[in-house]
Every structure is written in C-alpha cells, then in structure tokens.
N, C-alpha and C. Protein backbone atom coordinates (compact mmCIF):
# COMPACT_ATOMS: atom_id res chain seq x y z
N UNK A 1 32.79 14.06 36.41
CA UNK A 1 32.82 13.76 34.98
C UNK A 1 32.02 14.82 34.22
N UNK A 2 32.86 15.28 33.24
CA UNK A 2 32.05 16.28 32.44
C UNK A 2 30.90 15.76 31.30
N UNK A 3 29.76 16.37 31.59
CA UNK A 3 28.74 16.22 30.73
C UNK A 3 28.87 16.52 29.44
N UNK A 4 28.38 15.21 28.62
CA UNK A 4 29.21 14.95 27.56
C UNK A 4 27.67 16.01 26.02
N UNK A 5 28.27 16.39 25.62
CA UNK A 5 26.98 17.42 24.44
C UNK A 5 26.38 16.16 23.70
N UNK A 6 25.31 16.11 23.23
CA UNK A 6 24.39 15.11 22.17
C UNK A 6 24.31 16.09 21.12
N UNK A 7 23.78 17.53 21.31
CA UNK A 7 23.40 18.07 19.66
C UNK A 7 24.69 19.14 19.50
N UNK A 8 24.79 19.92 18.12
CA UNK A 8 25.56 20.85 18.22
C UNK A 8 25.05 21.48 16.96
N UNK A 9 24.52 23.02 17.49
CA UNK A 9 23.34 23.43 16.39
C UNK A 9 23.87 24.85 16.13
N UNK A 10 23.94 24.91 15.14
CA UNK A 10 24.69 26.48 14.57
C UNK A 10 23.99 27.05 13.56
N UNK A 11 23.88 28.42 13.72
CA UNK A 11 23.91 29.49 12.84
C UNK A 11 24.43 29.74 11.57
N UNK A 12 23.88 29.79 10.29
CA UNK A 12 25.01 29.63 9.44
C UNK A 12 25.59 30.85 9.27
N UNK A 13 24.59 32.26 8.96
CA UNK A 13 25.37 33.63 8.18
C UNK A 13 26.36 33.99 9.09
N UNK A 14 27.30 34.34 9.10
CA UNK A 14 28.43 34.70 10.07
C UNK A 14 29.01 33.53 10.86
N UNK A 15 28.87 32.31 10.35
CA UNK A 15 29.11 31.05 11.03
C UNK A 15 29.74 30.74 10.41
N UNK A 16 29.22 29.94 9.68
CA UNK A 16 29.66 29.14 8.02
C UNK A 16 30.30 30.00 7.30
N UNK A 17 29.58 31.34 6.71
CA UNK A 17 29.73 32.13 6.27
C UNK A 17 30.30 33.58 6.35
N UNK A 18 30.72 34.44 5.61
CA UNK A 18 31.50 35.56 6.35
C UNK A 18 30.48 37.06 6.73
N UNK A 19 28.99 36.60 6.58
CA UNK A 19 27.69 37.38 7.24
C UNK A 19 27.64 38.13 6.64
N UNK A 20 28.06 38.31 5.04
CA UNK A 20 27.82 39.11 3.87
C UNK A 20 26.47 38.76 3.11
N UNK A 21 25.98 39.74 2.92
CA UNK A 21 24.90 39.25 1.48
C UNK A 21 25.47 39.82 0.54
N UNK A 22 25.69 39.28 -0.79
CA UNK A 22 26.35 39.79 -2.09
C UNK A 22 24.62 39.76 -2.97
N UNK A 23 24.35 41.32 -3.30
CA UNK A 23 23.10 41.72 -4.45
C UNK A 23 24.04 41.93 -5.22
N UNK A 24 23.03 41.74 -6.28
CA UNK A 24 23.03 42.77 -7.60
C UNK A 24 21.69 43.26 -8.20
N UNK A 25 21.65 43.91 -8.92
CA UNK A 25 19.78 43.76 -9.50
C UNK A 25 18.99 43.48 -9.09
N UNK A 26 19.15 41.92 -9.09
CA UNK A 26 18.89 40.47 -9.64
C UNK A 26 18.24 40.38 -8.09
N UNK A 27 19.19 40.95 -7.03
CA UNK A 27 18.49 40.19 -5.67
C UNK A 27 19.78 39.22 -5.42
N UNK A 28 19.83 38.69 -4.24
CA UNK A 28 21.02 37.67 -3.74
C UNK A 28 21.06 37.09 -4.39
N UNK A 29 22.65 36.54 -4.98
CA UNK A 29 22.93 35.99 -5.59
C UNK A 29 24.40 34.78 -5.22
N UNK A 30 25.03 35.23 -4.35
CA UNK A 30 26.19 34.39 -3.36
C UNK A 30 25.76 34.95 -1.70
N UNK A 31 27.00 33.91 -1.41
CA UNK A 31 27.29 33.62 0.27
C UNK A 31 28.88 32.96 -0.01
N UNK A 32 29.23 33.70 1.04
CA UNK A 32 31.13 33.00 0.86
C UNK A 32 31.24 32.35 2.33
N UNK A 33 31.31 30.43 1.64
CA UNK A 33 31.43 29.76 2.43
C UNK A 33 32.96 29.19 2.81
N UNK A 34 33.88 29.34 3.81
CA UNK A 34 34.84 29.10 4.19
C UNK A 34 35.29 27.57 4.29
N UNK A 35 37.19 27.59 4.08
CA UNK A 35 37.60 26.32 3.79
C UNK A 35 37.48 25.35 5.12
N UNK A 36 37.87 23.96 5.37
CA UNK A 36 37.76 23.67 5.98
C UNK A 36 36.62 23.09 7.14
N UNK A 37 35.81 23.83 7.09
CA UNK A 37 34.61 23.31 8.12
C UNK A 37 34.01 22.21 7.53
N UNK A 38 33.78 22.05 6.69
CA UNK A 38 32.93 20.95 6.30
C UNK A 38 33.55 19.64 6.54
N UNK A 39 35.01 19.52 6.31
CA UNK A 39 36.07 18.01 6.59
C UNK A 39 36.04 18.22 8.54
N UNK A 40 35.47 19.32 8.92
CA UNK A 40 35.91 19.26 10.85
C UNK A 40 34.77 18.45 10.85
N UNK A 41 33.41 18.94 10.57
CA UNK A 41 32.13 18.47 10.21
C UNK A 41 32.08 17.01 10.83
N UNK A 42 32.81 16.80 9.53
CA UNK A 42 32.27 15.13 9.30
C UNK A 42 33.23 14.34 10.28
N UNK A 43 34.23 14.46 10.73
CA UNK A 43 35.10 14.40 11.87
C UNK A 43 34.12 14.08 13.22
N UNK A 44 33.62 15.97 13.47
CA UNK A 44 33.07 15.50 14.81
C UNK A 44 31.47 14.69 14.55
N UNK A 45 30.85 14.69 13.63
CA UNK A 45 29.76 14.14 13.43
C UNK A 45 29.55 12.69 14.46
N UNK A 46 30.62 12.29 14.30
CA UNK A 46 30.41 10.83 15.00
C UNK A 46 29.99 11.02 16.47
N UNK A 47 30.59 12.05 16.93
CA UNK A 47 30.21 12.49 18.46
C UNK A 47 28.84 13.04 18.41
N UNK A 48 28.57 13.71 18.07
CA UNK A 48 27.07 14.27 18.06
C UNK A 48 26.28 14.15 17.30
N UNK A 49 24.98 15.01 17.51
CA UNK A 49 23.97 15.39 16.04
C UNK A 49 24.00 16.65 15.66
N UNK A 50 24.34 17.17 14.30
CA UNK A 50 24.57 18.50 14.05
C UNK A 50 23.70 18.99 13.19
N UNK A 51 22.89 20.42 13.68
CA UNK A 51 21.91 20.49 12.81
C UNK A 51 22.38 22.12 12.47
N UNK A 52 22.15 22.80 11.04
CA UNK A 52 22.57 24.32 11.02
C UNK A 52 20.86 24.80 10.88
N UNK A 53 21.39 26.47 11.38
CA UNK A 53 19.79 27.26 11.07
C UNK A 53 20.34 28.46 10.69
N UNK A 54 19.28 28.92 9.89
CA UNK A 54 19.51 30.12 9.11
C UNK A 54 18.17 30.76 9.36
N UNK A 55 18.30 31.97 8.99
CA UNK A 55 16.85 32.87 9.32
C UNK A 55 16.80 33.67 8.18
N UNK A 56 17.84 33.56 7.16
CA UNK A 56 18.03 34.16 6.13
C UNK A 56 17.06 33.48 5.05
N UNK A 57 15.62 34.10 4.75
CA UNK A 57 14.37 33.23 3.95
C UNK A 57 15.04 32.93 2.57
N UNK A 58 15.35 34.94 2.19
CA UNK A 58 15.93 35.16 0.73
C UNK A 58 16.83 34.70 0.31
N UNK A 59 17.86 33.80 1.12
CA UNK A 59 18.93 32.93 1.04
C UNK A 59 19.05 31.45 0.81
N UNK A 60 17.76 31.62 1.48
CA UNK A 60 17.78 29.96 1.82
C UNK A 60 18.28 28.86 0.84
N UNK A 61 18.01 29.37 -0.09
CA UNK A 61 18.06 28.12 -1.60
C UNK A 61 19.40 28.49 -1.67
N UNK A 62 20.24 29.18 -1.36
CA UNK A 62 21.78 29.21 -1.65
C UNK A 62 22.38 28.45 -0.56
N UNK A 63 21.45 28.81 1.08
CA UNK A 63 22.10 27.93 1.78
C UNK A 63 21.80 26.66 1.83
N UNK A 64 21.08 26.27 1.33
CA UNK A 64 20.51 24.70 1.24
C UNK A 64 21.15 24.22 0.38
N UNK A 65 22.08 24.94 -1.06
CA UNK A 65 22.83 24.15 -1.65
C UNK A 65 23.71 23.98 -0.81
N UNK A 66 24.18 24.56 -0.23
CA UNK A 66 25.80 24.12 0.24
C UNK A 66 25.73 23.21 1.79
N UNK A 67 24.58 23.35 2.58
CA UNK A 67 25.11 22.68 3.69
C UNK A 67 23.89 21.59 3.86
N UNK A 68 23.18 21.28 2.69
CA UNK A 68 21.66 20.26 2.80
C UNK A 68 22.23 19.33 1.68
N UNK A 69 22.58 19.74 0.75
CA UNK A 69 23.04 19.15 -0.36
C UNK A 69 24.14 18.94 -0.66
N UNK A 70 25.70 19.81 -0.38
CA UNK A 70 26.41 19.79 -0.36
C UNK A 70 27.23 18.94 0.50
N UNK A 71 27.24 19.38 1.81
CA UNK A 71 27.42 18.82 3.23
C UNK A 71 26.38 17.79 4.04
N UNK A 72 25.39 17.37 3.50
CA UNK A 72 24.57 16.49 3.79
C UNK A 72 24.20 16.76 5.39
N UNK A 73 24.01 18.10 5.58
CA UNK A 73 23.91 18.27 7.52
C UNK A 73 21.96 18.79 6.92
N UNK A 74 21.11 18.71 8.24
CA UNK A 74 19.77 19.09 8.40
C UNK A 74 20.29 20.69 8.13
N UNK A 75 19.21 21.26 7.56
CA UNK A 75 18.79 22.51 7.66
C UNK A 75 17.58 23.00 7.68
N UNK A 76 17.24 23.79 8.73
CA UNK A 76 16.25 24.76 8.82
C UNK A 76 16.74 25.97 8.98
N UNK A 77 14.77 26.53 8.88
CA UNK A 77 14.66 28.10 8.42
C UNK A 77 14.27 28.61 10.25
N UNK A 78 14.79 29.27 10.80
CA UNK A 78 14.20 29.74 12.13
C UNK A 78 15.03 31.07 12.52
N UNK A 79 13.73 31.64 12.69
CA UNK A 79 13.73 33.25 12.84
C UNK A 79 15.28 33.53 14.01
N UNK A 80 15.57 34.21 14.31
CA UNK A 80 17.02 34.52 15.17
C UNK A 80 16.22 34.94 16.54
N UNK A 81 15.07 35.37 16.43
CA UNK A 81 14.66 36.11 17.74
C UNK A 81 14.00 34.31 18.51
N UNK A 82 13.50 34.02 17.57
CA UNK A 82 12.78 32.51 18.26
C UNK A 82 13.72 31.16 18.22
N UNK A 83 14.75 31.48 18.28
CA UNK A 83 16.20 30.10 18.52
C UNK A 83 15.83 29.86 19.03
N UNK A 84 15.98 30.25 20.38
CA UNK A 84 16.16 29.22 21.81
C UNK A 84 14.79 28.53 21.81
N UNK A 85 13.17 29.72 22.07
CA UNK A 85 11.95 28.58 22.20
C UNK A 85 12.68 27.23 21.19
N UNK A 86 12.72 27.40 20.04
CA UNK A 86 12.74 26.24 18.84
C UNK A 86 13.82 24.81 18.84
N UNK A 87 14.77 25.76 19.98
CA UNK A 87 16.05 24.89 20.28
C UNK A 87 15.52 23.84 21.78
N UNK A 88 14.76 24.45 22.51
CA UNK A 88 13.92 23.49 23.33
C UNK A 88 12.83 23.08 23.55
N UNK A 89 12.20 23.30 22.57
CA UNK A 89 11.25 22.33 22.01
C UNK A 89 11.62 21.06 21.64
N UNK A 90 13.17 20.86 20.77
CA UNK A 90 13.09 19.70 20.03
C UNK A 90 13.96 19.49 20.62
N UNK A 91 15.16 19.79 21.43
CA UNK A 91 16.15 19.23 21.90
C UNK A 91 16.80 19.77 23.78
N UNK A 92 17.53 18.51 24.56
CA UNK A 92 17.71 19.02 25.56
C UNK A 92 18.53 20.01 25.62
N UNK A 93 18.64 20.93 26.21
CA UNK A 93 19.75 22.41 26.37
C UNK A 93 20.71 22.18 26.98
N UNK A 94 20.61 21.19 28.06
CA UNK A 94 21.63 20.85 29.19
C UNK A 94 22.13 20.44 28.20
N UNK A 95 22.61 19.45 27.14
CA UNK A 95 22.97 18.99 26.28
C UNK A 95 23.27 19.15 25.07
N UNK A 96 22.95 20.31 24.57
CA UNK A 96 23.50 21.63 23.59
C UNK A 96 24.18 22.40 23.52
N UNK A 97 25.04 22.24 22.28
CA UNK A 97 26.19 23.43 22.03
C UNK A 97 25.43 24.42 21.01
N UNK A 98 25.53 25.63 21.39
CA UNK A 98 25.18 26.05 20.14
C UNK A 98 26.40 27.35 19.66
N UNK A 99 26.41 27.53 18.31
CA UNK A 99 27.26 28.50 17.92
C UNK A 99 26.71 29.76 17.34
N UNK A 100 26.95 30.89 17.62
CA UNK A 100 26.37 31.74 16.87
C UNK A 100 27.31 33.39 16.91
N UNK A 101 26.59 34.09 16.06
CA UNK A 101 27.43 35.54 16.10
C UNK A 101 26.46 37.14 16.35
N UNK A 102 25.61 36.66 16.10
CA UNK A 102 24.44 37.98 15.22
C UNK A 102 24.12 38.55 17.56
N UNK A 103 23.02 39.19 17.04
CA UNK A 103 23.06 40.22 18.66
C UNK A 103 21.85 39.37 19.55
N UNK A 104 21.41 38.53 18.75
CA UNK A 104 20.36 37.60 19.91
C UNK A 104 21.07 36.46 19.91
N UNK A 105 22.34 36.03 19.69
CA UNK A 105 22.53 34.38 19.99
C UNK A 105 23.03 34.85 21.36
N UNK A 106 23.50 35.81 22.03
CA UNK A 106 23.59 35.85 23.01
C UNK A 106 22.45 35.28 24.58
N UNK A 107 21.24 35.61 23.84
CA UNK A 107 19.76 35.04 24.43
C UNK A 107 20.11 32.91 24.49
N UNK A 108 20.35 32.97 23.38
CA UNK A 108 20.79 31.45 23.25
C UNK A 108 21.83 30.90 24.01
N UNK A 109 22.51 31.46 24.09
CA UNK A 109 24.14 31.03 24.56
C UNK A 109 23.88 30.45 26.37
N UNK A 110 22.75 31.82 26.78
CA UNK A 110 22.64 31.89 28.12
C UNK A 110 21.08 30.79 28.21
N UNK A 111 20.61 29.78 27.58
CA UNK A 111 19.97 29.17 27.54
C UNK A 111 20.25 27.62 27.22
N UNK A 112 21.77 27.83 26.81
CA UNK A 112 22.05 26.49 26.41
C UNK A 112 23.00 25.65 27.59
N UNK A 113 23.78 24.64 26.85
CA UNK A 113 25.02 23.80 27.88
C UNK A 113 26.16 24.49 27.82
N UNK A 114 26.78 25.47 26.03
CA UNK A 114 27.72 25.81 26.04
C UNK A 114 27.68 26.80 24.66
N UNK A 115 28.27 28.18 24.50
CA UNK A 115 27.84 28.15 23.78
C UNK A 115 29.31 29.04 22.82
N UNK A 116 29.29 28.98 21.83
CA UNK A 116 30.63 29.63 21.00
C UNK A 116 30.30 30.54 19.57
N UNK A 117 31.14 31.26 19.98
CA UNK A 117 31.05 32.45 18.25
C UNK A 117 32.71 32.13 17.72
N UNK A 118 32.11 32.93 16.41
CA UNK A 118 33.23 33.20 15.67
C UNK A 118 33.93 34.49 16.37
N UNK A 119 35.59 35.03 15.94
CA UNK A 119 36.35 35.93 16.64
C UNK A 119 35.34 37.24 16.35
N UNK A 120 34.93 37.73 15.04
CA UNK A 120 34.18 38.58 14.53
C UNK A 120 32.80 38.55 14.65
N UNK A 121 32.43 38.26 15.98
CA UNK A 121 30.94 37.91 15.89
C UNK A 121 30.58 39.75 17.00
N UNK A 122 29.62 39.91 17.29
CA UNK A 122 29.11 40.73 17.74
C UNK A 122 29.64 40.66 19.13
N UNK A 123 30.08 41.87 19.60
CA UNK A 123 30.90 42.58 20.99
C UNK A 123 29.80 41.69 21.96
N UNK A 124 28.26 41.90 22.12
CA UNK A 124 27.31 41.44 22.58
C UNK A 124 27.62 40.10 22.97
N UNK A 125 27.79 39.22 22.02
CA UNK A 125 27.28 37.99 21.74
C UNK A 125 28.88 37.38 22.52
N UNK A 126 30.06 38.66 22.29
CA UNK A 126 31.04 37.37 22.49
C UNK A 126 31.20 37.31 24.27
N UNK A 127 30.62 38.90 24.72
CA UNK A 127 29.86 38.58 26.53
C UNK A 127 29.63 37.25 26.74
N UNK A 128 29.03 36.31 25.78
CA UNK A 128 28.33 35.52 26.97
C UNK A 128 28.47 34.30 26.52
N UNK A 129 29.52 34.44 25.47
CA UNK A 129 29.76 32.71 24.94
C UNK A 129 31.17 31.93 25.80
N UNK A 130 31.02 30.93 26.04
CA UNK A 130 31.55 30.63 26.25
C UNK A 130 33.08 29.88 26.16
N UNK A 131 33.50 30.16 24.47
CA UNK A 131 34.45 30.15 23.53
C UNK A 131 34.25 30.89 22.72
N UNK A 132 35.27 31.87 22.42
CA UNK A 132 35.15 32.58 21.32
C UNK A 132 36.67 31.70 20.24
N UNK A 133 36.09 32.28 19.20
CA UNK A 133 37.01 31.50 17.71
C UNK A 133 38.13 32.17 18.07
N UNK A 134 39.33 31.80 17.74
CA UNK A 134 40.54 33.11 16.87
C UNK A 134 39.77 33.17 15.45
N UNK A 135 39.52 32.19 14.51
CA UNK A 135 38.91 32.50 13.39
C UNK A 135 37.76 32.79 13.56
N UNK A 136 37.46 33.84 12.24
CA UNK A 136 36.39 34.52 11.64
C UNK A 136 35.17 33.38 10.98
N UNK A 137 33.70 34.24 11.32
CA UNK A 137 32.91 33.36 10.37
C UNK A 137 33.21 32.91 8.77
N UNK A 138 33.28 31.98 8.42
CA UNK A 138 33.32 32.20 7.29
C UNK A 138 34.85 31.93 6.46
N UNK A 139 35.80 31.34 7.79
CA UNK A 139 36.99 31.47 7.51
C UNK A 139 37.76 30.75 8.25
N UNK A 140 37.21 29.43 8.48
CA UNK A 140 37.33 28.11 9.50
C UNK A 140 37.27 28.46 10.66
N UNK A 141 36.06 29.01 11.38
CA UNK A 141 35.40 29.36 12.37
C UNK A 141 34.87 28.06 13.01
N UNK A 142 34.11 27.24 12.24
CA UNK A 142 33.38 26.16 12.41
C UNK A 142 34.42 24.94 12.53
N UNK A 143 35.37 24.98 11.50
CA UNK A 143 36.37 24.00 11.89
C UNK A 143 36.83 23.94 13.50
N UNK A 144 37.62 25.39 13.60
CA UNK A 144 37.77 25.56 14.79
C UNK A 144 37.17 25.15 16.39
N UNK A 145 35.91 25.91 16.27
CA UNK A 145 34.94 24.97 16.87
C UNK A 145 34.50 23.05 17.00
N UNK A 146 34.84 22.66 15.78
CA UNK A 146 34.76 21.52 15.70
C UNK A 146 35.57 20.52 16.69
N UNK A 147 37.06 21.59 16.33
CA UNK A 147 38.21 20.61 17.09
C UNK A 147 38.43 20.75 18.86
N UNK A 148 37.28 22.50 19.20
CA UNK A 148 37.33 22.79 20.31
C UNK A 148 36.55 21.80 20.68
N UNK A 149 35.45 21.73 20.65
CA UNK A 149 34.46 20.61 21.02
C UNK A 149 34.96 19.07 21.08
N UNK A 150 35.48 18.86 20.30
CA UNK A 150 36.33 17.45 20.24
C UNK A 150 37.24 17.40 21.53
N UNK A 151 38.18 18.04 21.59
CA UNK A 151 38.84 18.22 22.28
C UNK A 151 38.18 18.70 23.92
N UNK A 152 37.58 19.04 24.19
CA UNK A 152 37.18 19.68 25.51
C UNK A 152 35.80 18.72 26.11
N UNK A 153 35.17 18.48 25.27
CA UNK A 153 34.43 17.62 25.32
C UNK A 153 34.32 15.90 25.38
N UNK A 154 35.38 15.53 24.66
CA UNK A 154 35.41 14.03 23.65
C UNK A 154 37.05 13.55 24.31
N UNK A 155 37.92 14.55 24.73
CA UNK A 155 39.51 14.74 25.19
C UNK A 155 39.47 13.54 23.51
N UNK A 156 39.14 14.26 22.15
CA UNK A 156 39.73 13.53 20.91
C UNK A 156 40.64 14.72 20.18
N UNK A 157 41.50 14.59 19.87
CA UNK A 157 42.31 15.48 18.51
C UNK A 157 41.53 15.32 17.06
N UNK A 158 40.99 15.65 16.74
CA UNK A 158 40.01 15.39 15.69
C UNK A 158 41.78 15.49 14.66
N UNK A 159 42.29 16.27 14.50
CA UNK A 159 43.79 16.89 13.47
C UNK A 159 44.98 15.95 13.97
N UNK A 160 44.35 14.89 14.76
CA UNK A 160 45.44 13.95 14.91
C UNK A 160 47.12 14.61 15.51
N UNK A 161 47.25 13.69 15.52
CA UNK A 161 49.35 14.18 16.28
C UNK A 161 50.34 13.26 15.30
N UNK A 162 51.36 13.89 15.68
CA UNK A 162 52.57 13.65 14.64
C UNK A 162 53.15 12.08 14.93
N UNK A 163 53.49 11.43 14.01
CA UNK A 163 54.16 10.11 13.77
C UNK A 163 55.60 10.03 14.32
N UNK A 164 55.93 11.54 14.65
CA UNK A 164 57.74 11.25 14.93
C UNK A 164 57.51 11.61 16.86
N UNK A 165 58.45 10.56 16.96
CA UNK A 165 58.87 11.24 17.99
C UNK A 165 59.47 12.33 18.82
C-alpha cells in the first residue's frame, strides 16, 4: 500500500507564479499569478495540509495578497537555502510533497517523500524531482500538480469523468 502524503508545501515564485519580478521606479510592484490553481487548491485541500513559502521579503505583501488573503492557504517567509532544515522541523518528510523550481529545491526534493516542479523550472531541479509539470509556473503548474497528487496518491480525479457513456 502506497504511503499516503499529509502536507503538500510549495514554493510560490516560479510555482504559483511565472518567477518574474515586474519593477518600475517605484520598486516591485506585480507578480503574474496563473489560472486555475487556486479551484485545484481547494479540491485537493481535503486530502492534505497545504502550506506555500516564499523567500521573496520585497514581495511578500503582494504575495500575501493573493495566496493568505485571497486563497486563504498559510504563508510563510523562508529563505530557499534553509527549506528543508524548516520543512523538518515542523513537519514529517516521509510524508511530504513538496513543489518547487529555483536551483536549491533540488536539496529539498532529495529530502522529502516526493517531490515536483513546474515544466520551466531549473535543468537542476528537474534531475531530481520526481514529477515534472507539462505546465509552466505560473500557468496551471499547481493545478496540474494538484490533480497529479490526487490521482497518484488519493487514485481521486479531482476534474471528474464524463456523464456519457
């Protein structure tokens, strides 16, 4: 019997997002968050606990609107080099999915239960995950993931099947 995941903890910039910072002047001012993930979200929510992290400080208040306030999921601030210590500290690993793209989630991936990027995530990172997306961060990456996990994990169709025979 396959061991079933409890948390599922992701990365947002290049996750959620398409791992752009948009300046002007002014200093950051957007993040382009992609369709779809948020309705996979709340789907697989029932199966697990889903928490996102960002390491992006100067961002943060943009990402806290959209996935603390918006999407009602936990968010924290944690550095990219210190994931994993931070990811087992508070939670079991045998029992963690985590998602990520950037050149240290690879450190994570090989520390966790399972671990997945987006298609566009770093050459590095997609070595050692254990699903890679067809979609891009930022561009129902996370959906994707959502329904992989459902499915491989849960044997659920989160997108349901057709009424006709």
């Amino acid at each position: 019997m396959k061991v079933k995941p409890e948390t599922f903890v992701l990365d947002l910039d290049g996750v959620f997002t398409d791992g752009k910072f948009y300046y002007s002047s002014e200093g950051k001012l957007f993040k382009a968050f992609g369709p779809d993930d948020h309705d996979a979200i709340i789907l697989l929510k029932q199966f697990l606990k889903i928490i996102v992290v960002s390491a992006d400080h100067k961002g943060f208040e943009i990402s806290k609107r959209r996935i603390q306030d918006d999407m009602n999921l936990e968010l924290e601030l944690v550095s990219s080099k210190d994931r994993i210590k931070w990811i087992q500290e508070r939670f079991d690993v045998a029992t963690t999915i985590y998602m990520g793209d950037g050149i240290f989630d690879s450190f994570v991936f090989d520390g966790v239960m399972y671990g997945i990027c987006p298609s566009n995530s770093s050459s590095n990172t997609k070595q050692y995950a254990d699903y890679i997306c067809n979609e891009e961060g930022g561009s129902r990456a996370v959906a994707e993931a959502c329904i992989h996990i459902a499915q491989h994990f849960f044997d659920v169709n989160l997108i349901g099947t057709s009424a006709s025979g």
